[in-house]
Protein backbone atom coordinates (compact mmCIF):
# COMPACT_ATOMS: atom_id res chain seq x y z
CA UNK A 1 102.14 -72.13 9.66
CA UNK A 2 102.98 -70.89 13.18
CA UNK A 3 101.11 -68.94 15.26
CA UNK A 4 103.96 -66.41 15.44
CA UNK A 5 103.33 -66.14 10.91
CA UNK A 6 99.00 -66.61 11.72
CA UNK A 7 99.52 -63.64 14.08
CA UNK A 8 101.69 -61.14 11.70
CA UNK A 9 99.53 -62.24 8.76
CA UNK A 10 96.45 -61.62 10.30
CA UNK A 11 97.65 -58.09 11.91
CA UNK A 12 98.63 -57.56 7.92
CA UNK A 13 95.15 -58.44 6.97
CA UNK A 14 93.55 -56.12 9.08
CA UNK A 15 95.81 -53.35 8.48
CA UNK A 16 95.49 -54.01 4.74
CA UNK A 17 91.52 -53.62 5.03
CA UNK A 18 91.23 -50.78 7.22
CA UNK A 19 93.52 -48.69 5.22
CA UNK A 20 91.09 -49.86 2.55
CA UNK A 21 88.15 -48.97 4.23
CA UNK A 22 89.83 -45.23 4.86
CA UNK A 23 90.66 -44.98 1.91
CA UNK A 24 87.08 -45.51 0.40
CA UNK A 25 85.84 -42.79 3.00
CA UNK A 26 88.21 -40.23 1.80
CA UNK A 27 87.37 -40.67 -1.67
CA UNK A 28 83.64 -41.06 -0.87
CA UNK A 29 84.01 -37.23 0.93
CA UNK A 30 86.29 -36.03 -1.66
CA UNK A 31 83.16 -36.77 -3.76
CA UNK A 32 80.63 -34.85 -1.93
CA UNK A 33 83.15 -31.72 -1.66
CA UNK A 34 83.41 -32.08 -5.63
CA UNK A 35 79.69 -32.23 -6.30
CA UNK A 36 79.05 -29.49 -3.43
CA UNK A 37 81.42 -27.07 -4.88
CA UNK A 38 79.67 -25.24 -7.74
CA UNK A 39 77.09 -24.87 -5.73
CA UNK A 40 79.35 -23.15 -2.83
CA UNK A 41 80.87 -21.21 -5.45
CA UNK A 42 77.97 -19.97 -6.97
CA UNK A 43 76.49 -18.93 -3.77
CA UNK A 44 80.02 -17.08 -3.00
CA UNK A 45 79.69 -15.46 -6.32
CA UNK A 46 75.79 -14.03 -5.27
CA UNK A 47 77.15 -12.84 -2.18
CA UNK A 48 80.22 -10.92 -3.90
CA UNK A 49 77.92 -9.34 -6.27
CA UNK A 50 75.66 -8.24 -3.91
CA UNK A 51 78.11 -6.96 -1.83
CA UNK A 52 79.73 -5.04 -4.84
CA UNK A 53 76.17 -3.52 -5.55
CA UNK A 54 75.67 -2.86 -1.98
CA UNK A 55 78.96 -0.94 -1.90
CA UNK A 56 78.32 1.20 -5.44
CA UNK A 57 75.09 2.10 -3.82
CA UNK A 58 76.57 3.18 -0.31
CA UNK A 59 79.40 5.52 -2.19
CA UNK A 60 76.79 6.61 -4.42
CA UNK A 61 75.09 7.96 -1.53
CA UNK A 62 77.96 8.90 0.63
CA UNK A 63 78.69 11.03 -2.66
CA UNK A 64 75.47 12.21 -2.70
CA UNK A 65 75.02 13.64 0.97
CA UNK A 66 78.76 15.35 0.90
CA UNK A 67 77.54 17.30 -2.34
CA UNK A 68 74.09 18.30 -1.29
CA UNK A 69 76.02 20.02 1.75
CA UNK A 70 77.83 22.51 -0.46
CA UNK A 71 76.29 23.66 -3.93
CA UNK A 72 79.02 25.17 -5.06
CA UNK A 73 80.94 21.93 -4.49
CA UNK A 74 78.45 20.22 -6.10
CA UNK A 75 79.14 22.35 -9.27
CA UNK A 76 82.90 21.49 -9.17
CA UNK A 77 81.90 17.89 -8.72
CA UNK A 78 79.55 16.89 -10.87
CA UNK A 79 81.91 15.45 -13.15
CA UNK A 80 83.74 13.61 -10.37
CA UNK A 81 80.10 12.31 -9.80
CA UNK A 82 79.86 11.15 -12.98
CA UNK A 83 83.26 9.76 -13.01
CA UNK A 84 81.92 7.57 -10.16
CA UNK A 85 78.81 6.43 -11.69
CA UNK A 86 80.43 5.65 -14.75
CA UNK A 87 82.97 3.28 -12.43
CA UNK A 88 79.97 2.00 -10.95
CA UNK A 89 78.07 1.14 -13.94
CA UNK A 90 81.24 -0.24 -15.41
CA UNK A 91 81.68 -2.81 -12.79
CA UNK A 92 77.90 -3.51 -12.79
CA UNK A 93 78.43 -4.01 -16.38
CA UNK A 94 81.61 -6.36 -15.00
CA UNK A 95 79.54 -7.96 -12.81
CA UNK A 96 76.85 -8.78 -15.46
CA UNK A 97 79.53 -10.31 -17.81
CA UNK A 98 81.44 -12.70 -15.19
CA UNK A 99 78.05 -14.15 -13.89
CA UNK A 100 76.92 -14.75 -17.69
CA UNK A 101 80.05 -16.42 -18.18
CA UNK A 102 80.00 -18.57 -15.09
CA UNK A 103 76.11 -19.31 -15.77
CA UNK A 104 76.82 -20.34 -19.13
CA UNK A 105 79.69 -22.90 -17.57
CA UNK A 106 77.42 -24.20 -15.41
């Protein structure tokens, strides 16, 4: 063999084994993503929920403070007020449901 065929062989041979080698890496992090991920997305999940309760509970109040202003608007909207809450305890009752489902995939 001449050195011109040892040379080109050997640059093959290396080539050949470090795409190997990143090859194995990406699959070794595409790994750790996969087995990091219902973890992430049960996390995200917490944080939505407790951002939706956080929310229902600021308009709740918001809701309350503009009615205790007026009490005759109060009177008109007390079944806006309970339109509201019944929103709210619908999507709490959402909420419930999804994470249920989710916690019984997991």
């Amino acid at each position: 063999m001449s050195d011109s065929e040892t040379l080109l062989k050997a640059t093959l041979n290396r080539v050949a084994a470090r795409i190997g080698k990143k090859m194995i890496n990406s699959a070794e992090e595409l790994a750790d993503i996969a087995k990091d991920a219902p973890r992430r997305i049960q996390e995200e999940w917490s944080q939505f929920k407790e951002e939706v309760i956080e929310e229902s509970i600021r308009i709740e109040k918001d809701s309350k403070t503009k009615d205790s202003e007026d009490v005759e608007k109060t009177k008109r909207n007390q079944s806006h007020e309970e339109l509201i809450q019944s929103k709210i305890d619908n999507l709490r009752s959402k909420v419930i449901n999804i994470n249920r489902n989710l916690e019984e995939k997991n």
